[in-house]
PDB file of N, CA and C in Angstrom:
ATOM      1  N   UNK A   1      12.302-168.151 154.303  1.00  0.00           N
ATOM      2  CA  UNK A   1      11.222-169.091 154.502  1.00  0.00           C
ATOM      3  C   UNK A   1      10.012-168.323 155.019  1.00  0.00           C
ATOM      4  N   UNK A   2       8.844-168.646 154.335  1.00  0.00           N
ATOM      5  CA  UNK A   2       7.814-167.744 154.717  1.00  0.00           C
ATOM      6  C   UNK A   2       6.591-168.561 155.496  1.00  0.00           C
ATOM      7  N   UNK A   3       5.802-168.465 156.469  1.00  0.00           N
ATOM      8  CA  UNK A   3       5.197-169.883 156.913  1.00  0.00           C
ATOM      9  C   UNK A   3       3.610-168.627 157.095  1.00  0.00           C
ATOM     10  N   UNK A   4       2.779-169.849 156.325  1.00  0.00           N
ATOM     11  CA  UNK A   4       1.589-169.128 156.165  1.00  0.00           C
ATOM     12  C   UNK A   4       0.221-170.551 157.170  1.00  0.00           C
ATOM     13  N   UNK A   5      -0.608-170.042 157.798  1.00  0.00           N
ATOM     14  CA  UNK A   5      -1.872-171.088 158.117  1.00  0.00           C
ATOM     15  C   UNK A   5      -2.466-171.513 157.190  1.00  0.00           C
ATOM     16  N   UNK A   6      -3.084-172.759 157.281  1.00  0.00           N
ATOM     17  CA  UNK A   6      -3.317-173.139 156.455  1.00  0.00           C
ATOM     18  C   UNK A   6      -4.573-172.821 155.956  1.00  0.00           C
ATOM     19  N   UNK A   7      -5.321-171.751 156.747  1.00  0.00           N
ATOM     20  CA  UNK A   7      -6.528-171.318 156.209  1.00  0.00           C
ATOM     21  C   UNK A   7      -6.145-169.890 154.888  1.00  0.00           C
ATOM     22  N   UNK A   8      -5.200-169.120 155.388  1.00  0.00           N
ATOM     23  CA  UNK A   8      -4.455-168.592 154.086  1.00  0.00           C
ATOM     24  C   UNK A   8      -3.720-169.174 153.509  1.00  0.00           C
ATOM     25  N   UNK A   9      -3.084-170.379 153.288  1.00  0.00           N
ATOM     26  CA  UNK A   9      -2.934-170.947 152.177  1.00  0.00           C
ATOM     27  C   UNK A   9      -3.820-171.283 150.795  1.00  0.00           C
ATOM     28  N   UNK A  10      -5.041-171.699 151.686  1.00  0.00           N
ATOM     29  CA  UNK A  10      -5.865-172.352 150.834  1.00  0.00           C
ATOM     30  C   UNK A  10      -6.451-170.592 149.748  1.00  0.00           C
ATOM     31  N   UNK A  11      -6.481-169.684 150.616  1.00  0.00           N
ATOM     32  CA  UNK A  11      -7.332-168.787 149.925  1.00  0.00           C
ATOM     33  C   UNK A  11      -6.541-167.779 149.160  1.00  0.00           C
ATOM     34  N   UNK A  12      -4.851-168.480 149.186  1.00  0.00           N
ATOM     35  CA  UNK A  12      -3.699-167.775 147.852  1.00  0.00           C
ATOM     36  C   UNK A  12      -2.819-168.160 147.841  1.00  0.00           C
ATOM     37  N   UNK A  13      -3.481-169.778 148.060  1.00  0.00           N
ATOM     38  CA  UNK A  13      -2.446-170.696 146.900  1.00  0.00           C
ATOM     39  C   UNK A  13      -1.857-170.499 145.448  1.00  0.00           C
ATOM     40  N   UNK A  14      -2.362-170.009 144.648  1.00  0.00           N
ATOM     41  CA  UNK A  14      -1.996-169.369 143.394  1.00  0.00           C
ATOM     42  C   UNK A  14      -0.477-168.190 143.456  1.00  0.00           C
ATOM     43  N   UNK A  15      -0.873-167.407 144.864  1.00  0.00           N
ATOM     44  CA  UNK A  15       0.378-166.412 144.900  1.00  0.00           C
ATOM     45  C   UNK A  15       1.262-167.181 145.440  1.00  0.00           C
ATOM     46  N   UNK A  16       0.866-168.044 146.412  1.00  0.00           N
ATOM     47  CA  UNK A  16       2.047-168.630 147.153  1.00  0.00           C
ATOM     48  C   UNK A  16       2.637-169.502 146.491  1.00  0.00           C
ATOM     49  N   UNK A  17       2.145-170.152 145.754  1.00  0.00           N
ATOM     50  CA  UNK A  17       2.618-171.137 144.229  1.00  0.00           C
ATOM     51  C   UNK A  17       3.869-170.201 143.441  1.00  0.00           C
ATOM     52  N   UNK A  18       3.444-169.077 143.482  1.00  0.00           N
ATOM     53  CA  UNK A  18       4.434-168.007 142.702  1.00  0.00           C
ATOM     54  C   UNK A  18       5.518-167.143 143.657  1.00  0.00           C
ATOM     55  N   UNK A  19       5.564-167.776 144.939  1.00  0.00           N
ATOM     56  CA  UNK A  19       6.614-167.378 145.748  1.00  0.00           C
ATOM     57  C   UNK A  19       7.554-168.776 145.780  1.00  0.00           C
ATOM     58  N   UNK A  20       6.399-169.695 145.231  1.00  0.00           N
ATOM     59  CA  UNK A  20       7.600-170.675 145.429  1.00  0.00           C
ATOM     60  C   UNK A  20       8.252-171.145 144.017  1.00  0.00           C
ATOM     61  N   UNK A  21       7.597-170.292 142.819  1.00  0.00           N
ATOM     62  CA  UNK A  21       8.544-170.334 141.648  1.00  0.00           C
ATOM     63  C   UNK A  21       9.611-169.651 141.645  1.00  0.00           C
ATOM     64  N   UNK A  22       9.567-168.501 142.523  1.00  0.00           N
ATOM     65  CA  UNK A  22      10.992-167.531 142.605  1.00  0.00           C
ATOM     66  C   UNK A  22      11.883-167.858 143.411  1.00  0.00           C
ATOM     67  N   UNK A  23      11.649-168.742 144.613  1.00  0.00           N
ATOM     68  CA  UNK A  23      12.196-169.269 145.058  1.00  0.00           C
ATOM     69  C   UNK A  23      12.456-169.590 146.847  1.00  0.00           C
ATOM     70  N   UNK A  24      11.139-169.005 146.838  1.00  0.00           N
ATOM     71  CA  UNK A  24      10.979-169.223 148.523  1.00  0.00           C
ATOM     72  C   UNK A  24      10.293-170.300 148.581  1.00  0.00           C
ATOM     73  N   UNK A  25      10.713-170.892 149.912  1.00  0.00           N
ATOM     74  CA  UNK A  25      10.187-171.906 150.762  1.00  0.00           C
ATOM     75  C   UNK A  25       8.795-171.766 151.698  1.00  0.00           C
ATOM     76  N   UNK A  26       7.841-172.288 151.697  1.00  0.00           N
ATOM     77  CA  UNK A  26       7.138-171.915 152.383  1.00  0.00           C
ATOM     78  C   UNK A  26       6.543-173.027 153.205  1.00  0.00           C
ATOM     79  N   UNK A  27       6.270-172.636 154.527  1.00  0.00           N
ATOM     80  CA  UNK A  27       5.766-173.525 155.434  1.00  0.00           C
ATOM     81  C   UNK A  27       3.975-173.575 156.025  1.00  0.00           C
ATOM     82  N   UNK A  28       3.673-174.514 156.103  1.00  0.00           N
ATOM     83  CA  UNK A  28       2.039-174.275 155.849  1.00  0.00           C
ATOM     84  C   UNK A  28       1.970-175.086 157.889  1.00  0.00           C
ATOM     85  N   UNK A  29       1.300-174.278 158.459  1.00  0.00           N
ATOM     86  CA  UNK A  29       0.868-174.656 159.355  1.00  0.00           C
ATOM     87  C   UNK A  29      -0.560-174.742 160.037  1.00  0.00           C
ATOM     88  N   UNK A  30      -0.914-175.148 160.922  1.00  0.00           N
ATOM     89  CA  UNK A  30      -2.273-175.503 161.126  1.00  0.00           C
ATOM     90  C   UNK A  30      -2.589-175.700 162.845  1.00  0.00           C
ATOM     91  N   UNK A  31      -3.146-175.276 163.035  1.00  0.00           N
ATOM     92  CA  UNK A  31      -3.511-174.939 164.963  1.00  0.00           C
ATOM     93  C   UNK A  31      -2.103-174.944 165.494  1.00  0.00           C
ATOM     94  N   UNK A  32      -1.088-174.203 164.514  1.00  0.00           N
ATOM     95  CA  UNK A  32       0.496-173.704 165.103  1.00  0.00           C
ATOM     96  C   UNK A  32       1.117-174.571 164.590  1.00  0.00           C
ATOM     97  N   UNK A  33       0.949-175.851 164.399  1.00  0.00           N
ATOM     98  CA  UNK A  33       1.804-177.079 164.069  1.00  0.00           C
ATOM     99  C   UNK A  33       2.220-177.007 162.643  1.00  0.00           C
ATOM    100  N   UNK A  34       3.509-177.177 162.255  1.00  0.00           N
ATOM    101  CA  UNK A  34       3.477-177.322 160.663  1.00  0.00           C
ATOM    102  C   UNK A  34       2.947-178.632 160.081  1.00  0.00           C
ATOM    103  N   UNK A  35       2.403-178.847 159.428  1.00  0.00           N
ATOM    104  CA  UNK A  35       1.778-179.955 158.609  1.00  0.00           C
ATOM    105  C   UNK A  35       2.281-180.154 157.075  1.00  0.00           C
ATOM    106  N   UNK A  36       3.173-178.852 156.277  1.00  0.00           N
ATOM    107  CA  UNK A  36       3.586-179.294 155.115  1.00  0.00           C
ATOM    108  C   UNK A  36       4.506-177.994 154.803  1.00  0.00           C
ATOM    109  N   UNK A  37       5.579-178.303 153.945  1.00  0.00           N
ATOM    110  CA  UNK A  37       7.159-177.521 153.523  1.00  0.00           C
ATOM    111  C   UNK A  37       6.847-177.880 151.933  1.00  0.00           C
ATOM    112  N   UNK A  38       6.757-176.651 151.654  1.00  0.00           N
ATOM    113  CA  UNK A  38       6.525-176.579 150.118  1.00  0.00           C
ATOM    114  C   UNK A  38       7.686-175.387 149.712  1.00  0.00           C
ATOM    115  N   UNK A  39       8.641-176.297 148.801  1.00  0.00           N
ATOM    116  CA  UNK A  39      10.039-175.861 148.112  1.00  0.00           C
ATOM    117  C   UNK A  39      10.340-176.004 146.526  1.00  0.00           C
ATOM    118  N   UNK A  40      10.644-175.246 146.016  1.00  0.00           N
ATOM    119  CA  UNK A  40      11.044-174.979 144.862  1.00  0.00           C
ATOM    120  C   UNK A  40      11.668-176.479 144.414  1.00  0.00           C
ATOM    121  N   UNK A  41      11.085-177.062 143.528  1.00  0.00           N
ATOM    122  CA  UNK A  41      11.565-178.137 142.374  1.00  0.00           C
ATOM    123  C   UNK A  41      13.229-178.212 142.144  1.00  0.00           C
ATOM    124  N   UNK A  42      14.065-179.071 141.867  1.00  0.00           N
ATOM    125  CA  UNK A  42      15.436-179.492 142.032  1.00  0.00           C
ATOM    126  C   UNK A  42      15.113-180.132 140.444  1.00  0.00           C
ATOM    127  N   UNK A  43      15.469-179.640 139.245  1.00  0.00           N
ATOM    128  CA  UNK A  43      15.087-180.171 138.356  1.00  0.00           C
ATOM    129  C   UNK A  43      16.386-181.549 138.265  1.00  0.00           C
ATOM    130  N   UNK A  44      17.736-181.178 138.830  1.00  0.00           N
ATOM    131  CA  UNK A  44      18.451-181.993 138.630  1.00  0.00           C
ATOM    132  C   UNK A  44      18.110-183.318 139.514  1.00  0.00           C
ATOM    133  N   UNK A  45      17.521-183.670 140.304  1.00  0.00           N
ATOM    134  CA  UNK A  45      17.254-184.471 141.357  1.00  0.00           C
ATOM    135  C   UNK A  45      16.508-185.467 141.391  1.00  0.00           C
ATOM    136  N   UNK A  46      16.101-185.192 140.379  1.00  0.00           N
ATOM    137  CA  UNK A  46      14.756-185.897 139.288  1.00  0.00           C
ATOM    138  C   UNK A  46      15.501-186.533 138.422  1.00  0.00           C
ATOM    139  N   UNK A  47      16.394-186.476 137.620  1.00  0.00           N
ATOM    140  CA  UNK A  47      17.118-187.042 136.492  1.00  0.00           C
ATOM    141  C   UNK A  47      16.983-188.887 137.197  1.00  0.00           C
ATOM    142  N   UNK A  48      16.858-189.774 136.277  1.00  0.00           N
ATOM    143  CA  UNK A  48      17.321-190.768 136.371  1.00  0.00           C
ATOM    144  C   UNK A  48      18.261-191.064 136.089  1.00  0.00           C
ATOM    145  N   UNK A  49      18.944-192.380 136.493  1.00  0.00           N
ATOM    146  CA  UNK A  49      20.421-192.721 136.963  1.00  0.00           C
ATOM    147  C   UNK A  49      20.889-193.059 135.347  1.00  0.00           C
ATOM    148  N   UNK A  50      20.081-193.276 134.701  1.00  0.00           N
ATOM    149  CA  UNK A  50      20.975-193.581 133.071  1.00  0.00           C
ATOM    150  C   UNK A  50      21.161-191.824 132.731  1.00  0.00           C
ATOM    151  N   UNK A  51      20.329-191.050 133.238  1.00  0.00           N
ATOM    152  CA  UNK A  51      20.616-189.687 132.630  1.00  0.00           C
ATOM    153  C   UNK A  51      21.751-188.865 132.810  1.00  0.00           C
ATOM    154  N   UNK A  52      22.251-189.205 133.790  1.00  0.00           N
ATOM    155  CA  UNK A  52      23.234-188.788 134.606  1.00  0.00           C
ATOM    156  C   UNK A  52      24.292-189.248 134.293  1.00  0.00           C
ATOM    157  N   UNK A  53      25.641-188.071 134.092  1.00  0.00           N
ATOM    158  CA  UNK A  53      26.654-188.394 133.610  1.00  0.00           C
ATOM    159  C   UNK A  53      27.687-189.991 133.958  1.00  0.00           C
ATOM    160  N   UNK A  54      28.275-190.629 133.200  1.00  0.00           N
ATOM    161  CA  UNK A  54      28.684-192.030 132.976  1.00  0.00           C
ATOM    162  C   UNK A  54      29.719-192.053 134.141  1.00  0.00           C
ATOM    163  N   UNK A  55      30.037-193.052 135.079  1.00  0.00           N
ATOM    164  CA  UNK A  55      30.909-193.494 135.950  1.00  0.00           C
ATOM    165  C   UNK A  55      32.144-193.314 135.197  1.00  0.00           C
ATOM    166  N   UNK A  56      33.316-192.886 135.330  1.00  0.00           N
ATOM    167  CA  UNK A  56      34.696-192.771 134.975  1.00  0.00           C
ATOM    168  C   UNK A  56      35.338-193.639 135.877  1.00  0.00           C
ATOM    169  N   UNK A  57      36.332-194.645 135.759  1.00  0.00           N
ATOM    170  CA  UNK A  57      37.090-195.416 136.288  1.00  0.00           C
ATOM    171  C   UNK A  57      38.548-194.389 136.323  1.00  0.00           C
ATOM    172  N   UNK A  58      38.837-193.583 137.273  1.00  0.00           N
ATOM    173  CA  UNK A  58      40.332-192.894 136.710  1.00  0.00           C
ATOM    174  C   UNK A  58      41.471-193.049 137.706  1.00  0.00           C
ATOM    175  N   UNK A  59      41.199-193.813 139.006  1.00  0.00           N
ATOM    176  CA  UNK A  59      41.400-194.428 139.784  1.00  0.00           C
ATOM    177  C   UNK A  59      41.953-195.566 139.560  1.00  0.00           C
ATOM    178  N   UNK A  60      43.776-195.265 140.010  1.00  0.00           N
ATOM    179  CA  UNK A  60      44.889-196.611 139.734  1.00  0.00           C
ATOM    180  C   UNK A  60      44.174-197.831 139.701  1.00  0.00           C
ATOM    181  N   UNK A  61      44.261-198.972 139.785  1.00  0.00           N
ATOM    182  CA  UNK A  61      44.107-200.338 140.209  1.00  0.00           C
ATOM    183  C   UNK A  61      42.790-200.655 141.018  1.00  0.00           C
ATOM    184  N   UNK A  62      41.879-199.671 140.526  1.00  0.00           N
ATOM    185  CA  UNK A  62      40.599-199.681 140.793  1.00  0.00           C
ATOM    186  C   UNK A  62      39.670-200.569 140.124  1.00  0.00           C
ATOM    187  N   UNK A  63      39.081-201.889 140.725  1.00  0.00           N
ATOM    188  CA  UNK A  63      38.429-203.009 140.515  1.00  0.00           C
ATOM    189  C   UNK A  63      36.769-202.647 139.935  1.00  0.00           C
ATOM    190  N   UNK A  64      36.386-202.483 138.676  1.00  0.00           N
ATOM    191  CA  UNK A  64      35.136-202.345 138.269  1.00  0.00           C
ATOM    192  C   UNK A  64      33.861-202.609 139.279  1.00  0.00           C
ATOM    193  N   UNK A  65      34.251-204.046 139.598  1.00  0.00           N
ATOM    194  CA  UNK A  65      32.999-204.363 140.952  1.00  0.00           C
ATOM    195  C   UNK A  65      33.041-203.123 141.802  1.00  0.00           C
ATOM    196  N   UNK A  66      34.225-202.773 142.540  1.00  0.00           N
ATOM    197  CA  UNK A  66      33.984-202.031 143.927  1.00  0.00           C
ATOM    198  C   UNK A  66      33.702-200.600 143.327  1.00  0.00           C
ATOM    199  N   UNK A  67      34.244-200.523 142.143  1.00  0.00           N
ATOM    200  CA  UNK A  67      33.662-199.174 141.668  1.00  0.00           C
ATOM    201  C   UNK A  67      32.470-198.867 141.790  1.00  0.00           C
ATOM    202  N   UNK A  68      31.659-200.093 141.117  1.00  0.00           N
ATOM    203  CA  UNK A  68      30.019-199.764 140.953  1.00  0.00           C
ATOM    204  C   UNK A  68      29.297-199.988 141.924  1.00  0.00           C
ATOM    205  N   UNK A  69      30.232-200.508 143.013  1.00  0.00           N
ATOM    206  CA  UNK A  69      29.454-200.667 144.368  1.00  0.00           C
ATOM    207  C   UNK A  69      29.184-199.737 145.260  1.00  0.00           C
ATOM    208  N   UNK A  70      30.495-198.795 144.743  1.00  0.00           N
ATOM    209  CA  UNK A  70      31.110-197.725 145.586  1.00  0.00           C
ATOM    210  C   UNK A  70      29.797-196.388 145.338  1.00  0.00           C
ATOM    211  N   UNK A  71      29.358-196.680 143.604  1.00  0.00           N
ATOM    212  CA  UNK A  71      28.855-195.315 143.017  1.00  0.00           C
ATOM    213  C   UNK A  71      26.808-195.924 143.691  1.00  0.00           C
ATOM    214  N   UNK A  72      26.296-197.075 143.354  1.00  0.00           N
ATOM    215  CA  UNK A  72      25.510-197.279 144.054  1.00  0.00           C
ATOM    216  C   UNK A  72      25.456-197.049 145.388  1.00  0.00           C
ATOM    217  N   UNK A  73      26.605-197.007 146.267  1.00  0.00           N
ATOM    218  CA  UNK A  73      26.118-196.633 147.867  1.00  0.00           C
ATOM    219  C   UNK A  73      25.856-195.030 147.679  1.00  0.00           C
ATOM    220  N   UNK A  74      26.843-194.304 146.840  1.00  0.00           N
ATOM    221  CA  UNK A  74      26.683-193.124 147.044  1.00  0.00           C
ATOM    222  C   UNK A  74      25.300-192.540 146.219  1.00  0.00           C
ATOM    223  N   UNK A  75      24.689-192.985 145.055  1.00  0.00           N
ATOM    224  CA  UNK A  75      23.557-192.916 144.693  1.00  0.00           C
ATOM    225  C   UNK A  75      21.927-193.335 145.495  1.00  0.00           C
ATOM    226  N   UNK A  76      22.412-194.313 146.699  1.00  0.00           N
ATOM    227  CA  UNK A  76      21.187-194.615 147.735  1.00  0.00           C
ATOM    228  C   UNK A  76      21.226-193.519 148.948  1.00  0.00           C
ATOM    229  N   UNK A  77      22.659-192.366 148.924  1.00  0.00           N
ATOM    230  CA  UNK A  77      22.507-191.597 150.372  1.00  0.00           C
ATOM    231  C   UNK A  77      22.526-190.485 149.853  1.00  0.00           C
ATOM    232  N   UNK A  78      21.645-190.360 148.630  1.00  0.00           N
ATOM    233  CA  UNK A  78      20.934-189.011 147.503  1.00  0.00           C
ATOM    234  C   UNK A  78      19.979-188.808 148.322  1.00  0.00           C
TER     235      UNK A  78
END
């Protein structure tokens, strides 16, 4: 994690844009305080929920309702 002020941010943003394509994190601070965490893109994280592979029922005597109730709780604590 690399943490830059925000007065050098502004004046190589372009490089720091390209530290954060390779894959560093960088932290932007301002009279010491951080004010913003700029991180490399999660392309998977982004997918919407139809994109994303299909619910499997493979689970004995497992009730469709509680299934899809089960996969929505775990899709809201993403």
């Amino acid at each position: 994690m690399k943490t830059v002020s925000f007065t050098e941010f502004r004046k190589h943003a372009s490089n720091l844009f390209s530290d954060v394509e390779n894959g560093e994190m960088i932290v932007v601070v301002k009279h010491g305080k951080p004010i913003a965490q700029i991180k490399p893109f999660k392309e998977e994280s982004r997918k919407p929920s139809w994109k994303k592979p299909g619910l499997r029922l493979a689970i004995n005597r497992a009730q469709l309702c509680s299934a899809i109730l089960e996969e929505r709780d775990h899709e809201s604590l993403s």
